[in-house]
Protein backbone atom coordinates (compact mmCIF):
# COMPACT_ATOMS: atom_id res chain seq x y z
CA UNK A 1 126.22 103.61 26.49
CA UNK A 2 127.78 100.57 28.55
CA UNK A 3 129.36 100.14 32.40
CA UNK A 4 128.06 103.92 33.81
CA UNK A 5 129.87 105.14 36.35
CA UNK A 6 127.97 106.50 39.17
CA UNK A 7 130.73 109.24 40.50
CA UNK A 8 128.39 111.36 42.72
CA UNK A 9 127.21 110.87 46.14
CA UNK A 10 123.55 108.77 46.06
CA UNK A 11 121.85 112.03 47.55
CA UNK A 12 123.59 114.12 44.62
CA UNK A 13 121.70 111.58 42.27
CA UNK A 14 118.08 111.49 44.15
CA UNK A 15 118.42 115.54 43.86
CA UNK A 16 119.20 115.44 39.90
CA UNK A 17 116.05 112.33 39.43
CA UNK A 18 113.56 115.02 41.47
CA UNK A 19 114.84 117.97 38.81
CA UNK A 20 113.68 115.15 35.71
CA UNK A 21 110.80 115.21 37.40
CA UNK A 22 109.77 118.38 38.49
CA UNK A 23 111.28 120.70 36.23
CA UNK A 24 110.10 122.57 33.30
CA UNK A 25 111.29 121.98 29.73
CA UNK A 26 113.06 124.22 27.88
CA UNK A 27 112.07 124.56 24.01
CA UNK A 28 113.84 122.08 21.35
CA UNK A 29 117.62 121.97 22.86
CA UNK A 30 117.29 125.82 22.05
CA UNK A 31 117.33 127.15 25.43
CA UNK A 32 121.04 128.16 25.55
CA UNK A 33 122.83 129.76 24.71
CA UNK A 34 126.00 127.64 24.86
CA UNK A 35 128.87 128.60 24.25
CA UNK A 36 132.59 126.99 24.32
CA UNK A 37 133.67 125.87 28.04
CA UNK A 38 130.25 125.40 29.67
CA UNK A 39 129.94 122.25 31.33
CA UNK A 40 126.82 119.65 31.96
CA UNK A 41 126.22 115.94 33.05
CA UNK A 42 125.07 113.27 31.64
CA UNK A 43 121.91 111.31 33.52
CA UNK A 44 121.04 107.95 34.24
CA UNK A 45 118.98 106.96 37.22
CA UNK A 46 121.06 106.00 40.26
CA UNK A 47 119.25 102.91 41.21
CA UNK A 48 118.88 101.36 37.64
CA UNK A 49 121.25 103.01 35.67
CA UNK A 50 118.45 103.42 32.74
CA UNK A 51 118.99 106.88 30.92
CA UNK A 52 115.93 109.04 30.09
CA UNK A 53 112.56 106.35 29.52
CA UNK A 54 111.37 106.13 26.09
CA UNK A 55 114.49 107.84 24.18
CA UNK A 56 116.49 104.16 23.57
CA UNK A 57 116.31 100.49 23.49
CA UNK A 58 118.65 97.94 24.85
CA UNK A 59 120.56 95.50 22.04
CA UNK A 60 122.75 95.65 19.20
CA UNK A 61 123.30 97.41 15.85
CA UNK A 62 125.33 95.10 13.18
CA UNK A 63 127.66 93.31 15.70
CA UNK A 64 128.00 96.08 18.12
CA UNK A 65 126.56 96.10 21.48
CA UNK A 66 126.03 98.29 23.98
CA UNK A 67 123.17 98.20 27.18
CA UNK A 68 121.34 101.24 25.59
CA UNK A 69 121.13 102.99 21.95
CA UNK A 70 119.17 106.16 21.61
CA UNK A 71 119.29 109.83 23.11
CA UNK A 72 121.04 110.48 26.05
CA UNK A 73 119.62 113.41 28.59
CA UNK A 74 122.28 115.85 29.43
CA UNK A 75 121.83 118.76 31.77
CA UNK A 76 123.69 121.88 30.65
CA UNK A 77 124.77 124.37 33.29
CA UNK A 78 124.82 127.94 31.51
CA UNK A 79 126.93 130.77 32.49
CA UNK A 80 125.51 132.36 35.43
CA UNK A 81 124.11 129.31 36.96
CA UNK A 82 124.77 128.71 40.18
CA UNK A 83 126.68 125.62 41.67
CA UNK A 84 123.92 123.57 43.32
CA UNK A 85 120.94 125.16 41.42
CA UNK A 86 118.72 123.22 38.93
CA UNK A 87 115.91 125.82 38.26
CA UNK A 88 118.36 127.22 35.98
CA UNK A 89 119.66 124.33 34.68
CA UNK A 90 118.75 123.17 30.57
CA UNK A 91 117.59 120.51 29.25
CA UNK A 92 119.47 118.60 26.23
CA UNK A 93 119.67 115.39 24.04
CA UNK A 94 123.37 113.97 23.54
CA UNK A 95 124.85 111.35 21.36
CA UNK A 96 127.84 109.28 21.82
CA UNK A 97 130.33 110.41 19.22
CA UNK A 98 132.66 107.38 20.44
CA UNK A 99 131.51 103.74 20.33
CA UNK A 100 133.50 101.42 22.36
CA UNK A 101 134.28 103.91 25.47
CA UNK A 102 131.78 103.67 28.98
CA UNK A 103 130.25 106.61 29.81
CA UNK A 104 130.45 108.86 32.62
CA UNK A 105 127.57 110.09 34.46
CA UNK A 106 126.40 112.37 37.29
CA UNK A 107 129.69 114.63 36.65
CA UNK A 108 130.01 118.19 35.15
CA UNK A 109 132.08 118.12 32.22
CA UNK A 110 133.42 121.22 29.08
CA UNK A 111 131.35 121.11 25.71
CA UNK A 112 133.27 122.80 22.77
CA UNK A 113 131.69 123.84 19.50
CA UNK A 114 133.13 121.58 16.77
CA UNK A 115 132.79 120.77 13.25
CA UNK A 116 129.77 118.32 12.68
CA UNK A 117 128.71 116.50 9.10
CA UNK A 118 125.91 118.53 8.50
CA UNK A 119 123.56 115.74 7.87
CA UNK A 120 124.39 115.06 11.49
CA UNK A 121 123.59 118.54 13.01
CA UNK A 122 120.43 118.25 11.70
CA UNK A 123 119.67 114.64 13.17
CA UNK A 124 121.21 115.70 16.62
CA UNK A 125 119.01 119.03 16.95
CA UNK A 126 115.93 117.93 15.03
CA UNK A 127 115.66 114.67 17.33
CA UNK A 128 116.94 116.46 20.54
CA UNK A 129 114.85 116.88 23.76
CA UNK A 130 111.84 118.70 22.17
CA UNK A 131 111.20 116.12 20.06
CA UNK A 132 111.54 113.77 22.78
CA UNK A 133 109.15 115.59 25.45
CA UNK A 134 106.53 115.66 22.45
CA UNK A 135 106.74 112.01 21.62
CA UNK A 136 108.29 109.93 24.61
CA UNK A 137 105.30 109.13 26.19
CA UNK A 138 103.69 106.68 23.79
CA UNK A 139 107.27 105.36 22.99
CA UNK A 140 108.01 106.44 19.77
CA UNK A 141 110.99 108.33 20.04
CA UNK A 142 112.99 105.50 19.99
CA UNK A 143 112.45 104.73 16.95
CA UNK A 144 114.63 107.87 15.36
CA UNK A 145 116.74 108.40 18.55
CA UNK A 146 117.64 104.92 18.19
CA UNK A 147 118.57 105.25 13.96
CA UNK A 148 120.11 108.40 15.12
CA UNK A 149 122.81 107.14 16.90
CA UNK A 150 123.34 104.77 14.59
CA UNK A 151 124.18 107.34 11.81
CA UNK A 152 126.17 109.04 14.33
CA UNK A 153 128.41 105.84 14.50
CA UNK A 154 128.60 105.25 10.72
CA UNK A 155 129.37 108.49 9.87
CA UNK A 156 131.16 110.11 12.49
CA UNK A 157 132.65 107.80 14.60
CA UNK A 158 133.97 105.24 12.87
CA UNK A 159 135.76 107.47 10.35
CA UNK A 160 136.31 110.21 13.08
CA UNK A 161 137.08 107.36 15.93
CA UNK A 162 138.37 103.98 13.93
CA UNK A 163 135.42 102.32 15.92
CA UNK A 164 134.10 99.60 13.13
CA UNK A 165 129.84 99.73 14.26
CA UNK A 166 129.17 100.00 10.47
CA UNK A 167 132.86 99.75 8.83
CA UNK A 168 133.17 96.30 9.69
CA UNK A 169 129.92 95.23 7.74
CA UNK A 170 130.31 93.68 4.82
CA UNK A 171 128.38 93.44 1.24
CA UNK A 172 127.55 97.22 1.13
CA UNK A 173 125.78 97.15 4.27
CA UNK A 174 128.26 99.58 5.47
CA UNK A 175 126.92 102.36 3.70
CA UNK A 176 123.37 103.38 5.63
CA UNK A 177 121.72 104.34 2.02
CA UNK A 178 121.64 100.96 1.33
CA UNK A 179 119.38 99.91 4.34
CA UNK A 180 116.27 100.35 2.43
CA UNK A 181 114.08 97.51 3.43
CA UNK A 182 116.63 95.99 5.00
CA UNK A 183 115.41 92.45 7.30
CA UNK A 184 117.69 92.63 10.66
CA UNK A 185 119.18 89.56 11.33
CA UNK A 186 117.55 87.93 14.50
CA UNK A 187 119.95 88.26 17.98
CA UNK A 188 120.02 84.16 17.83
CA UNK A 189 122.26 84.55 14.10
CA UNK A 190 125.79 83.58 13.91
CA UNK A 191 127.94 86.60 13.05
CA UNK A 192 128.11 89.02 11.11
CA UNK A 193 124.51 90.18 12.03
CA UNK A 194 123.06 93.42 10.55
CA UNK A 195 120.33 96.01 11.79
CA UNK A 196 119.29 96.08 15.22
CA UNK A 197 118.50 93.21 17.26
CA UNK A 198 118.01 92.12 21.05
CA UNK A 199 117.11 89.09 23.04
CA UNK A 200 114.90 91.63 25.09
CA UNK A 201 114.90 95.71 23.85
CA UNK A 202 112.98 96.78 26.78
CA UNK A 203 111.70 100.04 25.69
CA UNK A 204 109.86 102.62 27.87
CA UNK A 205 106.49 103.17 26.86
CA UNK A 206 106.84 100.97 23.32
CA UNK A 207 103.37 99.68 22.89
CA UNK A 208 104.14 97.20 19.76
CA UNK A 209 106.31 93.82 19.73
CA UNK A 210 109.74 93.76 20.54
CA UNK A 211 110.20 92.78 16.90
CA UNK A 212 108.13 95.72 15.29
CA UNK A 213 110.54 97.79 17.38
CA UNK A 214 113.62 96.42 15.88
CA UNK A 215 112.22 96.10 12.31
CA UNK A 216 111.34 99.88 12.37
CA UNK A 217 114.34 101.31 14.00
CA UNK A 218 116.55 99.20 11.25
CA UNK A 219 114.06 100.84 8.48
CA UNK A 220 114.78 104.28 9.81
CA UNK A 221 118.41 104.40 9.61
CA UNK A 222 117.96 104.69 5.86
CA UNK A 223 114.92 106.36 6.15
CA UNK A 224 116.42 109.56 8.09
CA UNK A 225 119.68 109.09 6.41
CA UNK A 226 117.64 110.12 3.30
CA UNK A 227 116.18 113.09 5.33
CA UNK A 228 119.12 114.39 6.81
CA UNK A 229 120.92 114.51 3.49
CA UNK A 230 117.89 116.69 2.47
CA UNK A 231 117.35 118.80 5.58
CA UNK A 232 121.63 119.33 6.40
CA UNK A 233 122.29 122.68 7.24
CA UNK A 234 122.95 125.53 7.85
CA UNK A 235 119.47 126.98 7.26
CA UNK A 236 118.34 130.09 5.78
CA UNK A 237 114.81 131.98 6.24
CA UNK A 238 114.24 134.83 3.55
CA UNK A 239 111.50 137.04 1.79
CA UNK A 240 110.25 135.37 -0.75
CA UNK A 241 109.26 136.66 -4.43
CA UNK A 242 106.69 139.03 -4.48
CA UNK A 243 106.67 139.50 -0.33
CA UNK A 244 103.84 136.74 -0.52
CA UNK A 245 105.82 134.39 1.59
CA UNK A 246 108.82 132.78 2.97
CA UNK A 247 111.36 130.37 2.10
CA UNK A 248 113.20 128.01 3.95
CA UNK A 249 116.46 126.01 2.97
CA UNK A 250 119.27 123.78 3.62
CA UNK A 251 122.54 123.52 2.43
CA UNK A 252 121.68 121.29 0.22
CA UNK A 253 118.45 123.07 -1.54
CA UNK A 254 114.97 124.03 0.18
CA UNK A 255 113.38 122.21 2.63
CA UNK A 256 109.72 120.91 2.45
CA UNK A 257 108.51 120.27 5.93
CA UNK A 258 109.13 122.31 8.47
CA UNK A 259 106.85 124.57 10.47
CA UNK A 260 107.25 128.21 10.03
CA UNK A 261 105.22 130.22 13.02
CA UNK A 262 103.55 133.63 12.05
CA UNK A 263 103.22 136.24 14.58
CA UNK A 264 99.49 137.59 13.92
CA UNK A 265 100.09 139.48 18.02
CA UNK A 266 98.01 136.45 19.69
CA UNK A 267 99.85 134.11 22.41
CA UNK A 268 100.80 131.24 19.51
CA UNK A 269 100.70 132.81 16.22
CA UNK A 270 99.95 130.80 13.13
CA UNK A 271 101.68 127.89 12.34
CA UNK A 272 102.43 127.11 8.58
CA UNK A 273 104.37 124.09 6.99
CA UNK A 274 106.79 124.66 4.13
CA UNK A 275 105.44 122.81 0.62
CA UNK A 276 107.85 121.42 -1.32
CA UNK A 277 109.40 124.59 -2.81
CA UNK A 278 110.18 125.87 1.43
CA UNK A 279 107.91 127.94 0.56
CA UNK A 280 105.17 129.38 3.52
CA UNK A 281 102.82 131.84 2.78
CA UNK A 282 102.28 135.13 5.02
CA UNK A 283 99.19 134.75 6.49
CA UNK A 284 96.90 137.92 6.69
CA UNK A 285 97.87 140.48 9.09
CA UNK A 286 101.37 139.01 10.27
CA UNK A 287 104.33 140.80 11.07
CA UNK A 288 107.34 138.19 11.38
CA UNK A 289 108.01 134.61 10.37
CA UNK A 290 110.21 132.31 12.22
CA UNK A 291 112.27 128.82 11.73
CA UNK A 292 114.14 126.81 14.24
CA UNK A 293 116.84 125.76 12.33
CA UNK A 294 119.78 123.69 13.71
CA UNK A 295 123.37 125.97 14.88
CA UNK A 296 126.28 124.61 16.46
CA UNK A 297 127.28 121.02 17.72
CA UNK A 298 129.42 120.99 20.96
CA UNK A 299 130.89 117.83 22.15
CA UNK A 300 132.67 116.89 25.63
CA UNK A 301 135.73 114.51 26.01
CA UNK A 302 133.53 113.03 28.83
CA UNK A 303 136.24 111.81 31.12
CA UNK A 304 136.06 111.11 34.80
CA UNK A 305 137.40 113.27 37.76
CA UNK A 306 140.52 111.60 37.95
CA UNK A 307 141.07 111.73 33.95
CA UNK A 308 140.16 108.25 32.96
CA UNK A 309 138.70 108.26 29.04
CA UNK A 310 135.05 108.78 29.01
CA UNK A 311 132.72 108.70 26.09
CA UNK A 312 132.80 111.82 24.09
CA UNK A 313 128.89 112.87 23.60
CA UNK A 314 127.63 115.57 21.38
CA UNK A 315 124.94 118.02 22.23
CA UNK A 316 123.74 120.32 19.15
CA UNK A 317 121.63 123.56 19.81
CA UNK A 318 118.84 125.39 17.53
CA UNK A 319 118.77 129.34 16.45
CA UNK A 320 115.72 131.54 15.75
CA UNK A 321 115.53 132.82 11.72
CA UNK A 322 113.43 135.24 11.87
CA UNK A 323 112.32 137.47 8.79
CA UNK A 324 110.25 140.81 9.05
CA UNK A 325 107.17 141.40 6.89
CA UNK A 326 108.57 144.83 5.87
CA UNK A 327 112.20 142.86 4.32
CA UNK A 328 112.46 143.59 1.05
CA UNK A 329 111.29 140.84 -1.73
CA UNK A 330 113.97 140.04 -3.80
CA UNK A 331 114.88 141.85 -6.73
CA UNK A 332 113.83 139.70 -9.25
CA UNK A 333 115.53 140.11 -12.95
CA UNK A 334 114.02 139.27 -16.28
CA UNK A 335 116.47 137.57 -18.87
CA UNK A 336 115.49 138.41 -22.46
CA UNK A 337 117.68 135.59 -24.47
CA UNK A 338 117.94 136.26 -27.80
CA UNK A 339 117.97 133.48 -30.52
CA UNK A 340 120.11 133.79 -33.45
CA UNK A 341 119.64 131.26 -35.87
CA UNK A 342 122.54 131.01 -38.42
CA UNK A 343 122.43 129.40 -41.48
CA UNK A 344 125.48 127.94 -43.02
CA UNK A 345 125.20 127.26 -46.54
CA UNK A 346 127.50 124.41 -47.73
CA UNK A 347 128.63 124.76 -51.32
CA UNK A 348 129.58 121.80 -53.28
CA UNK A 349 132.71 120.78 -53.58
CA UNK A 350 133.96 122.54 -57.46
CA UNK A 351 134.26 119.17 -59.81
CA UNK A 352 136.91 119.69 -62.44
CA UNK A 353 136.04 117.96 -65.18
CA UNK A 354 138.20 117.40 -68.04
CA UNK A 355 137.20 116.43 -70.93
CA UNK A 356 139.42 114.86 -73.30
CA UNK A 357 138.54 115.73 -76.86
CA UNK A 358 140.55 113.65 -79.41
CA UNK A 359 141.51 115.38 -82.41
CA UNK A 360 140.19 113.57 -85.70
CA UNK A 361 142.57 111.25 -87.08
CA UNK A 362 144.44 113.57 -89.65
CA UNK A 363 144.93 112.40 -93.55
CA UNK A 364 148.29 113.76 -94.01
CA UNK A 365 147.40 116.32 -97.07
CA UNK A 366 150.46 117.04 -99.62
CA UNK A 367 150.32 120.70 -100.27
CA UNK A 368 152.19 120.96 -103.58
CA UNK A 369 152.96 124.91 -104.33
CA UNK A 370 153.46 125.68 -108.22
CA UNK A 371 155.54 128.47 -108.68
CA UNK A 372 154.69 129.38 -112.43
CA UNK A 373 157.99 131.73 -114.05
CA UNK A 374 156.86 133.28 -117.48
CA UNK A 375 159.20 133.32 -119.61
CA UNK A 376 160.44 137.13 -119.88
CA UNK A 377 158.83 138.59 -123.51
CA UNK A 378 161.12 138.47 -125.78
CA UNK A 379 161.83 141.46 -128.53
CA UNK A 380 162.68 140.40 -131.43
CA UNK A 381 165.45 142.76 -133.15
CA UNK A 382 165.50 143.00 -136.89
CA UNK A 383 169.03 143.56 -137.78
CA UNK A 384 170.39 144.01 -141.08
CA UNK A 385 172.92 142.22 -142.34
CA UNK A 386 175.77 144.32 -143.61
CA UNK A 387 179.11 143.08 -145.42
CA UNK A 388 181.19 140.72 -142.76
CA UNK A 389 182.56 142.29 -140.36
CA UNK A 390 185.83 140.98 -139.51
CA UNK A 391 185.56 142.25 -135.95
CA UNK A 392 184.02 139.78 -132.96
CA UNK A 393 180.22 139.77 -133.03
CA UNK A 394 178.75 141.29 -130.12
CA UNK A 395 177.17 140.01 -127.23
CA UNK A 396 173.19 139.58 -127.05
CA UNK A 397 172.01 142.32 -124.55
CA UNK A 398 169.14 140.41 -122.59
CA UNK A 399 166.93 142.11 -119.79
CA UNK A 400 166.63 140.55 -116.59
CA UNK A 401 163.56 138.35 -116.19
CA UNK A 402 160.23 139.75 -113.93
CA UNK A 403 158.68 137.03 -111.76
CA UNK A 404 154.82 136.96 -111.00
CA UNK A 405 152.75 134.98 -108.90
């Protein structure tokens, strides 16, 4: 956030510094619930102008700048809160959702729920203001506030906002997964610098170097980019196989990590941490397991009283998931799969063969065929020889030859 402008009265201020101060927390930006229209403000201390101590640091990510980059404490009035009350008031953690645009402060503005990357309603609910009340003191929630944001930019407001915090990097530095090891460039580099760096951070309660700050807040842009893409949401609590535990995932499988509380009927309960499967066992003689997961995002248009553009800022709220002891396991089915092997014979292709058998050269034979006629047998006649006859002689009377053979 850059240029805040102080629109209250200074006394207005003082009153909201004494609530940081005095009142009590209310559990991991859970205490809503909020719903479309409600208003809150956004803090900063009225002499200084600092935001909440120990949630940002002061510099620059890539080539953008901006006085502070980290969580920003908002203070959500619920339904049924009185004007001019603060015991009722709730604690949050907001993000700007809009490089490039000052933020107002000290002035009730409308959240409305809105569609969030998932990867980032996990980053803006698991590093909201429980995480920070648990870790702000010894300065290291500015480490992920701080990367928070930063994925905020890259992947919601410049694409969302044309804003060009990570667009405008070149070699592939645009793209947060590639951030692994990554050495900033120092503050004193000639553009185009990359990572975070500051001539002086000044972080609340940081007990390291400057530098150590700025080298670890640059590692953990890819480092929770790799954990939100793990952890997005929505969540889901169920019975597990068996009734022997619970399971916890994400939207994009289950989610090793996270602490699952068992209610065994004493004041805390047991706390157990999902393995790697999301998997928490029941502990003996509990009766209900519950997650915080992350819900809905709401986000104001942040503008002043007299409509000048504020920074839009983005608040996201947990839920309970709560499962029973008594749910029923799931029915679990058992799959017989069959193997059938087939065999396929292959038969060989049929090979004509054809033989070509030449028929022996042939000695042309000369059948000669004798056809043998006997002579027909003759019969001799005797006849006697009378006087001449003066009349013609008469014809031989011959019978007709027989053929054999």
């Amino acid at each position: 956030m850059r240029n805040r402008r102080l629109l209250l009265p200074v006394v207005a201020c003082l009153a909201v510094t004494a609530f940081v101060a005095a009142a009590a927390p209310s559990s991991a930006d859970h205490g809503g619930p909020f719903h479309d229209g409600d208003v809150a403000l956004l803090y900063a201390n009225p002499l200084s102008g600092d935001g909440l101590q120990g949630a940002h640091l002061d510099g620059f990510v890539n080539e953008y700048g901006t006085s502070q980059i980290g969580g920003i404490g908002v203070y959500h009035r619920p339904v049924g809160c009185p004007v001019g009350e603060i015991d009722c008031l709730i604690q949050h953690i907001g993000y700007c959702t809009e490089a490039d645009v000052p933020a107002v402060v000290f002035q009730y503005n409308p959240y409305y729920e809105v569609p969030l990357d998932p990867r980032l309603s996990y980053l803006t609910w698991k590093y909201g203001f429980s995480y920070y009340m648990d870790n702000y003191d010894d300065g290291s929630a500015i480490i992920p506030m701080a990367a928070t944001q930063a994925l905020v930019w890259a992947w919601h407001s410049d694409p969302e906002t044309s804003s060009t915090v990570f667009s405008g990097v070149a070699g592939g530095l645009d793209d947060p997964f590639n951030w692994d090891g990554l050495t900033p460039s120092a503050n004193g580099d000639t553009a185009p610098r990359v990572g975070f760096h500051s001539a002086d951070p000044n972080p609340s309660y940081w007990t390291g170097t400057d530098q150590a700050l700025l080298d670890q807040a640059t590692q953990a842009v890819y480092d929770l980019a790799v954990e939100a893409t793990a952890k997005a949401g929505p969540w889901t609590l169920s019975q597990g196989v068996g009734a022997t535990g619970v399971v916890l995932a994400g939207a994009n499988g289950l989610i090793e990590g996270e602490t699952v509380n068992f209610d065994d009927g004493s004041a805390n309960g047991i706390d157990v941490v999902t393995d790697v499967n999301g998997f928490a066992a029941w502990p003996a003689g509990t009766t209900t397991a519950t997650a915080e997961g992350p819900a809905g995002s709401y986000e104001t248009p942040g503008n002043d009283s007299e409509g000048g553009e504020g920074q839009n800022v983005i608040v996201t709220v947990g839920e309970d998931l709560v499962v029973n002891f008594t749910d029923p396991a799931p029915t679990t089915t058992t799959t017989t799969t069959t193997t059938t092997t087939t065999t396929t014979t292959t038969a060989a292709p049929t090979t004509t063969t054809t033989i070509v058998v030449e028929a022996p050269e042939q000695t042309p034979t000369t059948t000669t065929t004798t056809i043998v006629v006997e002579a027909p047998e003759q019969t001799t006649t005797t006849v006697a020889v009378s006087p001449p006859d003066t009349s013609p002689p008469a014809s031989p009377e011959i019978e007709s030859p027989s053929l054999t053979g």
